[in-house]
Protein backbone atom coordinates (compact mmCIF):
# COMPACT_ATOMS: atom_id res chain seq x y z
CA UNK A 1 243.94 3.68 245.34
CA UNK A 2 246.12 5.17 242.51
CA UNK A 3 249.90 4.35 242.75
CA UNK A 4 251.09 6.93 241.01
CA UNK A 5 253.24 9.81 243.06
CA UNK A 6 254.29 13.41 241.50
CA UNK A 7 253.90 17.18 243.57
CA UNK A 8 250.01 17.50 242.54
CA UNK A 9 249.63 14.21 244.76
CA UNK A 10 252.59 15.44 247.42
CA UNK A 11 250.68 18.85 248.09
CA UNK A 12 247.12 17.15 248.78
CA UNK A 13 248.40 14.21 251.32
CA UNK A 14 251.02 17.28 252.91
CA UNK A 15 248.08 18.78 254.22
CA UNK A 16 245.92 15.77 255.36
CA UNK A 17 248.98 14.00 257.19
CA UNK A 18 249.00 17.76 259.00
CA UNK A 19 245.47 17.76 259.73
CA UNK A 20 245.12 14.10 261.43
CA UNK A 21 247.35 11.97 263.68
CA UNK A 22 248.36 9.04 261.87
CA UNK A 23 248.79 5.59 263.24
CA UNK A 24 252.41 4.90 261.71
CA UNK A 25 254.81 7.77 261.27
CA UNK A 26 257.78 6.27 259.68
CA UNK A 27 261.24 8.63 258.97
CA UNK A 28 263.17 7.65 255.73
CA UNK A 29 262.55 6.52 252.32
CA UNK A 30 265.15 4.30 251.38
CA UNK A 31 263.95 0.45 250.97
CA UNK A 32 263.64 -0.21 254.65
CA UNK A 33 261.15 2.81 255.37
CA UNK A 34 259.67 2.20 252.53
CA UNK A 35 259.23 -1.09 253.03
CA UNK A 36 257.95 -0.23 256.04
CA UNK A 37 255.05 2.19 254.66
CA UNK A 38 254.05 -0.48 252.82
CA UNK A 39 254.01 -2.93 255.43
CA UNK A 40 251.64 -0.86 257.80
CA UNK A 41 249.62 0.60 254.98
CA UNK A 42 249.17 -2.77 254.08
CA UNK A 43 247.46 -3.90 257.65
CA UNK A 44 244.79 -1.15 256.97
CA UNK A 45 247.11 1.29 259.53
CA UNK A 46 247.40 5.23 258.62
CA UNK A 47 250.67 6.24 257.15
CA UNK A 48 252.65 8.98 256.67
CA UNK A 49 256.06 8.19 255.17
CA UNK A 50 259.01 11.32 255.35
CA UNK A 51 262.26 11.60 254.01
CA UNK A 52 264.59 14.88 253.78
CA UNK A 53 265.27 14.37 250.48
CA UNK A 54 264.07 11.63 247.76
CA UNK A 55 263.28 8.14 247.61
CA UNK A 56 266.63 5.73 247.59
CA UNK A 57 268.36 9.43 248.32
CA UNK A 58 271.01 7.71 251.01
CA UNK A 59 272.08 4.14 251.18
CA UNK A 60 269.69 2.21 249.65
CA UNK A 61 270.72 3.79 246.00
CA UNK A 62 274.63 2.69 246.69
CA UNK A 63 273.98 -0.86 247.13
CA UNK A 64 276.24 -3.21 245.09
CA UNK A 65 272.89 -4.62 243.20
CA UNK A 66 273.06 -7.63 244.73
CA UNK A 67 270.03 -9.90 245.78
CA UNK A 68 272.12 -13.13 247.76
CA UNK A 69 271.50 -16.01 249.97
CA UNK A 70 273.62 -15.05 252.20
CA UNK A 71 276.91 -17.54 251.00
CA UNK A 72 279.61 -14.96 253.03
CA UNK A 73 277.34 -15.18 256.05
CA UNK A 74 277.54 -19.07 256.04
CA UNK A 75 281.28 -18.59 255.90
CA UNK A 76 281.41 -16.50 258.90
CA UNK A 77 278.82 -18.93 260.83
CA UNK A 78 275.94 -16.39 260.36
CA UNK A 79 273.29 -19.14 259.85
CA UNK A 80 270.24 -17.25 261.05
CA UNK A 81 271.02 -14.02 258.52
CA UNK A 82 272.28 -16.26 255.46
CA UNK A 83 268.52 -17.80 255.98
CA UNK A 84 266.95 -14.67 256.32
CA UNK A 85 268.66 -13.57 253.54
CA UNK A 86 267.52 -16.88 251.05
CA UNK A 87 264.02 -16.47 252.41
CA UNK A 88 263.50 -13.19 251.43
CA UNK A 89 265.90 -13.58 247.78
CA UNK A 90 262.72 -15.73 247.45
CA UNK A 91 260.05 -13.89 247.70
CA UNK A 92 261.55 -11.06 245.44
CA UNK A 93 262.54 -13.46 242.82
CA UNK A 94 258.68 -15.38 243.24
CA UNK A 95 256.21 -12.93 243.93
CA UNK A 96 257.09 -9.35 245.01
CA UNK A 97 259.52 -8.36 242.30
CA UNK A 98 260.15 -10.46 239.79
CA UNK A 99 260.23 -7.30 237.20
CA UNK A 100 262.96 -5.93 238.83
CA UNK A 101 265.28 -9.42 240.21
CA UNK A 102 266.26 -12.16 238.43
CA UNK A 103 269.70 -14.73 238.72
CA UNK A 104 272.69 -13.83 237.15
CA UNK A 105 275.49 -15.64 236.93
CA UNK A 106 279.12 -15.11 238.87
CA UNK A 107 282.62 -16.75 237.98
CA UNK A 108 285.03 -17.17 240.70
CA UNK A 109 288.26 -17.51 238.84
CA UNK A 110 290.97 -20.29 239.66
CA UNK A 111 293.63 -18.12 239.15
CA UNK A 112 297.04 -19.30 241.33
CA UNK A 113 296.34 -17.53 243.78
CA UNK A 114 293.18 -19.80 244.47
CA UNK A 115 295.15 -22.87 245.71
CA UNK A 116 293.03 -26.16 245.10
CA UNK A 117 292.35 -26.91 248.66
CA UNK A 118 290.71 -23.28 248.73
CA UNK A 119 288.73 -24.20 245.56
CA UNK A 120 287.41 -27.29 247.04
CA UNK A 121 286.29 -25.42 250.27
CA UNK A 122 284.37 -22.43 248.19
CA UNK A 123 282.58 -25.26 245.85
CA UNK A 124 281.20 -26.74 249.15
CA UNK A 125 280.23 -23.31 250.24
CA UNK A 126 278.64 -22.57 246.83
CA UNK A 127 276.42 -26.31 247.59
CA UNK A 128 275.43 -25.10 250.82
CA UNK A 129 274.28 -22.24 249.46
CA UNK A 130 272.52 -23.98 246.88
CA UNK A 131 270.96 -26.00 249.79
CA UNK A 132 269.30 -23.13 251.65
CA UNK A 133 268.11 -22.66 248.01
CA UNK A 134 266.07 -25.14 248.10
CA UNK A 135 264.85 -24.75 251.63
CA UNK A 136 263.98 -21.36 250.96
CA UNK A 137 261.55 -22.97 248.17
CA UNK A 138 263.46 -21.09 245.08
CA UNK A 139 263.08 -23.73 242.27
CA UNK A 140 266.38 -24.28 240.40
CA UNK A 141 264.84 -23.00 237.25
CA UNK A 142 264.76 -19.59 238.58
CA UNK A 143 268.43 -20.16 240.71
CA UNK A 144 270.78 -22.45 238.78
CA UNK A 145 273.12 -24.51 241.25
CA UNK A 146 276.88 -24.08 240.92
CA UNK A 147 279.22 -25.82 238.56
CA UNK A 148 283.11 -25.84 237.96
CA UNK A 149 284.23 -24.58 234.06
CA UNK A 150 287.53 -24.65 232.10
CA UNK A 151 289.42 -22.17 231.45
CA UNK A 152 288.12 -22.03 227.81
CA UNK A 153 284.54 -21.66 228.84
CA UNK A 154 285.82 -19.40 231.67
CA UNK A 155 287.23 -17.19 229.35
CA UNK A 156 284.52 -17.37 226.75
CA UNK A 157 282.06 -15.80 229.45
CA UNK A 158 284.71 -13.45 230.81
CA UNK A 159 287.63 -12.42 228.02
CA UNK A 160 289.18 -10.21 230.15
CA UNK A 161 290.72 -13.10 232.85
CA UNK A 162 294.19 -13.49 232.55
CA UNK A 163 294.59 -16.69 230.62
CA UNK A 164 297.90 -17.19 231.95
CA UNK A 165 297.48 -20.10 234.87
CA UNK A 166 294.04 -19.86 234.56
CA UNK A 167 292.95 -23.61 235.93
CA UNK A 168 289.38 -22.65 234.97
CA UNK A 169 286.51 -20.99 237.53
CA UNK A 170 283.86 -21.93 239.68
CA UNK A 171 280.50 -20.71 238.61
CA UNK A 172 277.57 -19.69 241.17
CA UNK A 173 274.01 -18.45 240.73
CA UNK A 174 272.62 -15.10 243.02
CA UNK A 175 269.98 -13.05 242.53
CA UNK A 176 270.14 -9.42 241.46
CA UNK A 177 268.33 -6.10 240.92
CA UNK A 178 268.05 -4.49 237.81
CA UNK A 179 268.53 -1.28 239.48
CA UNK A 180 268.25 -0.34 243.92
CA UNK A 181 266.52 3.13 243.55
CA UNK A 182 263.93 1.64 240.82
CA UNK A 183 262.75 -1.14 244.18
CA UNK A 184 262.59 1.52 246.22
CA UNK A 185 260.25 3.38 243.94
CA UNK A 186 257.68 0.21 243.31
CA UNK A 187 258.16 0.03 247.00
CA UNK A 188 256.94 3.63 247.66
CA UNK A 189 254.47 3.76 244.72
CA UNK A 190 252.77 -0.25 246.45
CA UNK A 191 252.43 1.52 249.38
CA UNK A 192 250.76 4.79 248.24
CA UNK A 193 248.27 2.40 246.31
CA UNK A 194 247.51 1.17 249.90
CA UNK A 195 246.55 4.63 251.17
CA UNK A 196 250.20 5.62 252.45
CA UNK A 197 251.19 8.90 251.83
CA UNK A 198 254.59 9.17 250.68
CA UNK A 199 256.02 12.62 251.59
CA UNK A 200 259.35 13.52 250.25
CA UNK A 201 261.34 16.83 250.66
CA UNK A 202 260.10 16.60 254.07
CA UNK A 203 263.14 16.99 257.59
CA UNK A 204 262.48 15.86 260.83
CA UNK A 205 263.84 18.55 262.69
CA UNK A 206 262.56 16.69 266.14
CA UNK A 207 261.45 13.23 266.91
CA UNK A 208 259.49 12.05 269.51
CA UNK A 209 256.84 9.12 270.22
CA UNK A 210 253.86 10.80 269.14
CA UNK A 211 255.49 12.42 266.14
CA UNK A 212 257.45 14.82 264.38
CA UNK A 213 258.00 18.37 263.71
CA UNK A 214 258.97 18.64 260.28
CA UNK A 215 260.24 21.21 258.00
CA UNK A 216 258.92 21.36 254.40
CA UNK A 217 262.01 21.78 251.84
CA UNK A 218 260.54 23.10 249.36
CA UNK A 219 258.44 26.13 251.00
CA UNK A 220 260.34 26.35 254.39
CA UNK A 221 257.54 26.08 256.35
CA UNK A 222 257.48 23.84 259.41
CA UNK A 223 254.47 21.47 260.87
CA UNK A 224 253.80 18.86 262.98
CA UNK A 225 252.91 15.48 261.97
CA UNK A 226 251.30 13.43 264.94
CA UNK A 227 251.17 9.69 265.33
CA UNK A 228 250.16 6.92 267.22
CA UNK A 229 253.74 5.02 266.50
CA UNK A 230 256.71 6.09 265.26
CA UNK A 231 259.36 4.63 262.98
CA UNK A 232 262.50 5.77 262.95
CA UNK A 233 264.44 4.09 258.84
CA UNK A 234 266.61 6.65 258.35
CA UNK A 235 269.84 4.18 258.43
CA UNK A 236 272.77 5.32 258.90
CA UNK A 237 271.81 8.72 259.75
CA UNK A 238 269.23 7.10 262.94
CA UNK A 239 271.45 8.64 265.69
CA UNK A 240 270.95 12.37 264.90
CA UNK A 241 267.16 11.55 265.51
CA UNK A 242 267.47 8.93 268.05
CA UNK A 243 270.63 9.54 270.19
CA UNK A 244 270.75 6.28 271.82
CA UNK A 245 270.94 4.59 268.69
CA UNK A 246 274.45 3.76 268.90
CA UNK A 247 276.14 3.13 264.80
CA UNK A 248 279.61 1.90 263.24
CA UNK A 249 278.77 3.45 260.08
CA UNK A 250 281.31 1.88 257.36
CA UNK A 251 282.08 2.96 253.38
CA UNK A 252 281.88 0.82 250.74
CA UNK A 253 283.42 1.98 247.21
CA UNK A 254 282.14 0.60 244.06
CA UNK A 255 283.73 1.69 240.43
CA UNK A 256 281.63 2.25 237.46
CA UNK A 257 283.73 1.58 234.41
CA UNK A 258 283.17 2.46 230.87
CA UNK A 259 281.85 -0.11 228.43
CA UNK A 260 284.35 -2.36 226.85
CA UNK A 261 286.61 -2.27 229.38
CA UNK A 262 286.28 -5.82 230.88
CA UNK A 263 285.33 -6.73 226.68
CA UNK A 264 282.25 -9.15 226.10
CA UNK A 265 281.50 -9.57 229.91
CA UNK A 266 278.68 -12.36 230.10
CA UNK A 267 278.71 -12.99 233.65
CA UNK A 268 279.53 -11.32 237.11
CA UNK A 269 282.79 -11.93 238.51
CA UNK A 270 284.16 -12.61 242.04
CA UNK A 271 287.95 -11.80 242.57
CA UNK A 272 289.13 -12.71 245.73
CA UNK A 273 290.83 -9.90 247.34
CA UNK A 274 294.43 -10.84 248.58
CA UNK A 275 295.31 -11.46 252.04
CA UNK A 276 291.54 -11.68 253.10
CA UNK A 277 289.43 -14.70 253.80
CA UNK A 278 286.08 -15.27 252.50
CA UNK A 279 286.41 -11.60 251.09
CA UNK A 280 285.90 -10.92 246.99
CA UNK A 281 285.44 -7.84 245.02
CA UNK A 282 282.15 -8.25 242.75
CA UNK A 283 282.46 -7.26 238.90
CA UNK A 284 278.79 -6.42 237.57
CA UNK A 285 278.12 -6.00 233.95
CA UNK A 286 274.79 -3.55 233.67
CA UNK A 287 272.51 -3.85 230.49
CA UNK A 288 273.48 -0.46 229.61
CA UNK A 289 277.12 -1.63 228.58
CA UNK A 290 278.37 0.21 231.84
CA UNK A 291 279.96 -2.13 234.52
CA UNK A 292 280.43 -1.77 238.57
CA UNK A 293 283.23 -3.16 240.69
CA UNK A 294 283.10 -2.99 244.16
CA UNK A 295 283.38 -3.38 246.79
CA UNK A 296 285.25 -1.68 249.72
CA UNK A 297 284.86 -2.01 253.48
CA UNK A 298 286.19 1.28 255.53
CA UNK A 299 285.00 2.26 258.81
CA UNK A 300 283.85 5.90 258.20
CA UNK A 301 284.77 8.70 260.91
CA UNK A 302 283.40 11.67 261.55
CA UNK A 303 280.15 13.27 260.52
CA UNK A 304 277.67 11.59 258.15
CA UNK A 305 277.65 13.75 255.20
CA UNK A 306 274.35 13.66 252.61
CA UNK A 307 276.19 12.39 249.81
CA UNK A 308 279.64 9.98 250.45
CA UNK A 309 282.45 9.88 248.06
CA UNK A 310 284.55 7.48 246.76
CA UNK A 311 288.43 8.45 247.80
CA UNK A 312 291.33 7.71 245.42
CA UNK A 313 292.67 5.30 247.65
CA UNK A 314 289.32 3.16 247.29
CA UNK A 315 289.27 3.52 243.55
CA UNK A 316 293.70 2.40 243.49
CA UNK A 317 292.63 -0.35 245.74
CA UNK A 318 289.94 -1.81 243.89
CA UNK A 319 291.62 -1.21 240.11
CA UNK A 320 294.28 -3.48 241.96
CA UNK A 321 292.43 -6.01 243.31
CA UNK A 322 291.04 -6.57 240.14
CA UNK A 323 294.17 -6.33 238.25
CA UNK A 324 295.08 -9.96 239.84
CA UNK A 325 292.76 -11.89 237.65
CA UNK A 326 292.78 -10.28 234.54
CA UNK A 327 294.60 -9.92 231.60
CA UNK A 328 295.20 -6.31 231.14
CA UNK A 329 295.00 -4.57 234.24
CA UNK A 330 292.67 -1.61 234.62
CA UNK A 331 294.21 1.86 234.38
CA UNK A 332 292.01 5.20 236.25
CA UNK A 333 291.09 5.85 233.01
CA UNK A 334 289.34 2.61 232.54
CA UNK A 335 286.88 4.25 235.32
CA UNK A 336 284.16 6.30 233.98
CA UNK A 337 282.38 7.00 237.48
CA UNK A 338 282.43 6.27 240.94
CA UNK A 339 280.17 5.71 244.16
CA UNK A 340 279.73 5.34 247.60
CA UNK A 341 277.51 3.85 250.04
CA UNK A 342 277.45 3.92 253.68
CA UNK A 343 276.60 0.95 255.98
CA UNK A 344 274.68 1.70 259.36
CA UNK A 345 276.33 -1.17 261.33
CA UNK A 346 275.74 -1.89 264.97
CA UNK A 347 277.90 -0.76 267.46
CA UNK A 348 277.48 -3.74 269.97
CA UNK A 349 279.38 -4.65 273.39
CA UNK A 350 280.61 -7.54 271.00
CA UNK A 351 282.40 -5.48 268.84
CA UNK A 352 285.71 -5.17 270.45
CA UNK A 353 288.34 -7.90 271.05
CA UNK A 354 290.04 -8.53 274.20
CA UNK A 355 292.42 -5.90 274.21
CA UNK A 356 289.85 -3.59 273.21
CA UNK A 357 290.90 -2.94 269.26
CA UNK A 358 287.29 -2.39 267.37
CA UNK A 359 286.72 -4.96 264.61
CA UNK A 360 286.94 -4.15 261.62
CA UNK A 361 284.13 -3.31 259.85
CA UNK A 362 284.02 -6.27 257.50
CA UNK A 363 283.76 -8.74 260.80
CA UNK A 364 280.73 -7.10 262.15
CA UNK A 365 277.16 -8.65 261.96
CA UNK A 366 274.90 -7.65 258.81
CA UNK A 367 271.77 -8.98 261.24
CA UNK A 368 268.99 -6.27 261.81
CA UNK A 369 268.24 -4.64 264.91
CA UNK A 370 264.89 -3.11 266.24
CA UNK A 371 265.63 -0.77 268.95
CA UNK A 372 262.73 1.05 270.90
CA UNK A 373 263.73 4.72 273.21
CA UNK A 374 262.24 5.71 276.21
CA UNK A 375 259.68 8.21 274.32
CA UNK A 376 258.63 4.93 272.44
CA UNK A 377 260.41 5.75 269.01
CA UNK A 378 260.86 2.34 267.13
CA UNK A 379 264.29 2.03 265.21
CA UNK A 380 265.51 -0.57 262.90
CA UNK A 381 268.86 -0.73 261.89
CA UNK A 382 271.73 -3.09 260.03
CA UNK A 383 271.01 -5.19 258.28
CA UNK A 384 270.73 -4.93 254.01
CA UNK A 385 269.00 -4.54 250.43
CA UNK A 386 268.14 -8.32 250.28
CA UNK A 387 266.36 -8.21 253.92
CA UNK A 388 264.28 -4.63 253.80
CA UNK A 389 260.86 -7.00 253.67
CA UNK A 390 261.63 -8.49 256.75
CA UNK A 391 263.40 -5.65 258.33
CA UNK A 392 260.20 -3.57 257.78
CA UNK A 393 258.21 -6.08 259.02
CA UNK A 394 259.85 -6.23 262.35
CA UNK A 395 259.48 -2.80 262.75
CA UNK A 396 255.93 -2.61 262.47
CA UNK A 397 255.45 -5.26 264.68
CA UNK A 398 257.75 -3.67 267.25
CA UNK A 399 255.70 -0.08 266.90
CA UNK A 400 252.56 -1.49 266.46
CA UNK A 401 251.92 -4.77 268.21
CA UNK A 402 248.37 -5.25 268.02
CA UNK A 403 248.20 -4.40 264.40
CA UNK A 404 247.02 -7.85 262.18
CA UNK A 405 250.11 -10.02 260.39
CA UNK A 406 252.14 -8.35 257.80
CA UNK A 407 251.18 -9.34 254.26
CA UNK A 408 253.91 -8.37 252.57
CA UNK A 409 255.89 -11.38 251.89
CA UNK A 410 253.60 -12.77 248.80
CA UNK A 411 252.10 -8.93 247.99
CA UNK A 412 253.50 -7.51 244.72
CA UNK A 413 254.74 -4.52 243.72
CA UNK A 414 254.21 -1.57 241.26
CA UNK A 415 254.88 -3.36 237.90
CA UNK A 416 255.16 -7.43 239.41
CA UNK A 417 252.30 -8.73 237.01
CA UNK A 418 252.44 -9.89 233.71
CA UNK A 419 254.31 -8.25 230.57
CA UNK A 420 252.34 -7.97 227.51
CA UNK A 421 253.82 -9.92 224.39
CA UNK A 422 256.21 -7.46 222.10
CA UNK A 423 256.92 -5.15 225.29
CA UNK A 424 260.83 -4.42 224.94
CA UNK A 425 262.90 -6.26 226.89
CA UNK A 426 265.22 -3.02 228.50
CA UNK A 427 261.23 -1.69 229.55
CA UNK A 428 260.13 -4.91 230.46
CA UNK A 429 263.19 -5.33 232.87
CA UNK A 430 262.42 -1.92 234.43
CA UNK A 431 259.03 -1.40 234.33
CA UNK A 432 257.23 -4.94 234.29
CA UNK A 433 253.52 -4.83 233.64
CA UNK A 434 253.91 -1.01 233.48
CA UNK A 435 255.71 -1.20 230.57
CA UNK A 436 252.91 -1.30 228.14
CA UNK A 437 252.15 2.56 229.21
CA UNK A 438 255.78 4.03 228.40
CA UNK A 439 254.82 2.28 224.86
CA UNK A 440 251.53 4.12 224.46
CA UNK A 441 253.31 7.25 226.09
CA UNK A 442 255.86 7.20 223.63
CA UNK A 443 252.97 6.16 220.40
CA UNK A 444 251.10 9.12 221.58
CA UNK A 445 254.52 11.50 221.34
CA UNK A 446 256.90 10.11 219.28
CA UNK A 447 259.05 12.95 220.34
CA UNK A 448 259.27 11.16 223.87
CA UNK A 449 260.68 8.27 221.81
CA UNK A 450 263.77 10.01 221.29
CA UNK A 451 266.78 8.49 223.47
CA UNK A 452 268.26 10.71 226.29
CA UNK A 453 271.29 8.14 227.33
CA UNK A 454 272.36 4.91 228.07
CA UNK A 455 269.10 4.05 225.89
CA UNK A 456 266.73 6.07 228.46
CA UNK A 457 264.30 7.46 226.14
CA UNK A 458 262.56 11.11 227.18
CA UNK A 459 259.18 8.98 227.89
CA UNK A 460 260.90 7.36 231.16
CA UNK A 461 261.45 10.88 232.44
CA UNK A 462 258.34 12.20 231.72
CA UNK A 463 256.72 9.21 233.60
CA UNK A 464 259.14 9.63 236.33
CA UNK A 465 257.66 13.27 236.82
CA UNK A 466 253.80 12.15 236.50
CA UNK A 467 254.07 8.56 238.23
CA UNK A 468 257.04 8.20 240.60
CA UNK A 469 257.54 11.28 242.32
CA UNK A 470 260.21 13.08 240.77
CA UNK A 471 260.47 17.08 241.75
CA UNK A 472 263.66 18.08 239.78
CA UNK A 473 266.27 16.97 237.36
CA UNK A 474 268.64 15.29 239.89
CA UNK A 475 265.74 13.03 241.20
CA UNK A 476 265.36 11.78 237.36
CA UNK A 477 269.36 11.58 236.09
CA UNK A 478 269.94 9.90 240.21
CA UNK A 479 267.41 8.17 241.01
CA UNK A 480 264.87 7.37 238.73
CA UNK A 481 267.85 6.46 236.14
CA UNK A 482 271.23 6.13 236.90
CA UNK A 483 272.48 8.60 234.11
CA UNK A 484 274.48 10.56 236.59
CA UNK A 485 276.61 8.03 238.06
CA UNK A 486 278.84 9.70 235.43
CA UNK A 487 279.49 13.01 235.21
CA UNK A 488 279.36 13.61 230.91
CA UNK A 489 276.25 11.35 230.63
CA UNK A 490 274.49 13.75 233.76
CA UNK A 491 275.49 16.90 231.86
CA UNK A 492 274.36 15.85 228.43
CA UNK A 493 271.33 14.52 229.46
CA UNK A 494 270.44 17.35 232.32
CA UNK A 495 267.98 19.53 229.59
CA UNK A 496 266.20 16.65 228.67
CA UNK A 497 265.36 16.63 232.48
CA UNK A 498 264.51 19.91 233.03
CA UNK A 499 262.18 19.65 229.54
CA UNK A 500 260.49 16.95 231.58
CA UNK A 501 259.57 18.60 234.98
CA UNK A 502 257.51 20.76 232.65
CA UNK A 503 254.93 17.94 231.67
CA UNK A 504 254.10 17.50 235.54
């Protein structure tokens, strides 16, 4: 079946997922629904897949990029979830995604604040990690092992450290995603090619084992949708539709900074953050010359809004975390942008010590959790980016157990098979195999050649409309691209979106 997604498509599969009772319902479309979708779809099961808003709309489009083996959770004696976690950095970087996730390399500088002792304990943490590595089955080709540098080399690869008792850095290998949303979409897009159909602009005003009545967004008009299972991936917002889904949800802050600020940055960087164990803020150079810092770890009170933001206080805080390992610390003008993300922790009888203080957020588990109410309503929870695969998996087994294995771990995505010689890299890295059409789109229209921003030419957002389910101009400049993670790029670019939705 065709992959591609846009409203034609949406308006057609509407009204069949209204007019039959599907075997898998499943609520949310970040990469954990998704992934979900996909996984049932992929059994031969019937699937209709919902979301309120747009593909990678909540959590899944904050994430801090990263695709790890689970180092931190070796730390904090996590075994089980840092294997989970190599296991399935494998099969993205192997067979499902290798388009979209590759290694990258991260310095840890030995600044003196890292005291030798503490150096000597992270490089055996960075071999362990290596070792699951190769358990996992990642060759070293596609995962370098770790290494110590000199502060010359150090600094050649990251200018910006402070040079000043700089003993050198400690240099590790993790996987990464060119961009969150972007999986999300191959995610959705594998899944409709299975015969899912992927529903978006679409609230679940009441959930129950047997379905869902749902309220269209863009007409107003509300339906049922009836199923044989139900799914309930809609993270951190799963106890509004499942009240005995009990969540810590917590806030993590990452910076976008403007290009040049961090000068020639050739590799990631991990800066431990004072006073904390085990605990680093990430520096992530982007191809686009852009670069993200993150990232924080606040417990978040109150409602769950839509659409977190970043407070000062997480921006001041992270500017001076960073500001201990480099040479000119950053100033607020250094930051061109700013996100949040929210993570939809579980609240477990193990989360408070013995005189009944909470933990903080940073302490609790990252392991999943697949939680099943009394009306039969499957929920999976926790968790992160690295683990959707296997968190989806366990859901469908959970809501459907006499459905055959999950194939998903060796399947391939939208875009996973091979890139035709002369493709350009930036496409190749986003698009993969699919690549090859935004040339011909572009050969056919030279006008769609022309460059929007951050080197996003007007062909990506025309595809975006036609192939990946884009409705309007804040599901191209927010999700499909990252253009308005700042707020002069969104604005400059934001008729060049709305020339696009008219090529649907």
């Amino acid at each position: 079946m065709n992959s591609s997604l846009n409203a034609s498509r949406r308006l057609w599969e509407l009204g069949e997922a209204r007019a039959e009772v599907v075997d898998v319902l499943v609520v949310g479309l970040g990469a954990t629904g998704a992934g979900a979708a996909l996984d049932a779809a992929s059994r031969g099961l019937s699937v209709a897949a919902v979301d309120a808003h747009d593909l990678a709309f909540g959590s899944s489009r904050w994430s801090s990029k990263l695709i790890h083996g689970g180092l931190r959770y070796l730390a904090s004696g996590q075994v089980g979830v840092a294997w989970e976690s190599a296991v399935e950095r494998d099969a993205l970087l192997r067979f499902t995604a290798p388009h979209l996730v590759s290694a990258h390399p991260y310095l840890l500088p030995l600044t003196p604040a890292v005291s030798r002792a503490g150096a000597a304990t992270l490089m055996t943490g960075y071999r362990l990690g290596d070792a699951l590595r190769a358990a996992a089955g990642t060759p070293r080709r596609l995962l370098p092992g770790p290494s110590r540098l000199g502060a010359e080399r150090a600094r050649t690869l990251a200018p910006a450290l402070r040079e000043d008792g700089l003993r050198g850095a400690l240099l590790s290998w993790d996987g990464r995603v060119v961009d969150d949303a972007r999986l999300v979409v191959a995610l959705a897009r594998t899944a409709a090619a299975h015969g899912a159909r992927i529903l978006t602009r679409c609230r679940v005003l009441t959930l129950t084992g047997d379905g869902a009545r749902v309220r269209d967004g863009l007409t107003g008009e509300e339906f049922d949708i009836r199923a044989r299972a139900v799914i309930n991936a809609t993270g951190v917002w799963a106890g509004e539709l499942t009240s005995s889904v009990a969540l810590r949800p917590s806030r993590g802050t990452h910076l976008v900074l403007r290009p040049g600020a961090l000068g020639a940055l050739r590799a990631g960087l991990h800066v431990p953050i004072p006073g904390e164990r085990a605990r680093f803020a990430l520096v992530l150079p982007q191809a686009d010359g852009r670069v993200y810092a993150g990232l924080t770890d606040e417990p978040l009170d109150g409602p769950v809004p839509d659409v977190p933001e970043a407070p000062e206080s997480d921006i001041a805080f992270l500017l001076d975390v960073l500001g201990t390992a480099l040479d000119r610390p950053l100033s607020r003008a250094d930051v061109a942008g700013a996100f949040a993300g929210l993570r939809p922790l579980v609240e477990t009888a193990d989360t408070t010590g013995a005189a009944g203080a909470k933990a903080t957020t940073a302490d609790l588990s990252r392991r999943h959790a697949v939680l099943r109410a009394r009306d039969g309503v499957v929920t999976v929870v926790g968790g992160k980016l690295t683990t959707y695969r296997r968190m989806a998996e366990d859901a469908v087994d959970a809501a459907c157990p006499q459905a055959r294995a999950s194939r998903t771990a060796r399947l391939p995505l939208v875009g996973a098979g091979p890139v035709r010689p002369g493709t350009p890299g930036r496409l190749a890295r986003r698009y993969g195999s699919e690549a090859w059409a935004l040339r011909d789109l572009m050969r056919r229209d030279p006008a769609l050649a022309e460059p929007v921003a951050l080197g996003i030419t007007r062909a990506e957002l025309v595809w975006a409309v036609r192939h990946e389910g884009a409705l309007d101009a804040a599901d191209l400049l927010d999700r499909r691209t990252r253009i308005g993670l700042v707020a002069e790029d969104r604005a400059a670019a934001l008729p060049a979106a709305e020339a696009a939705l008219t090529y649907s």
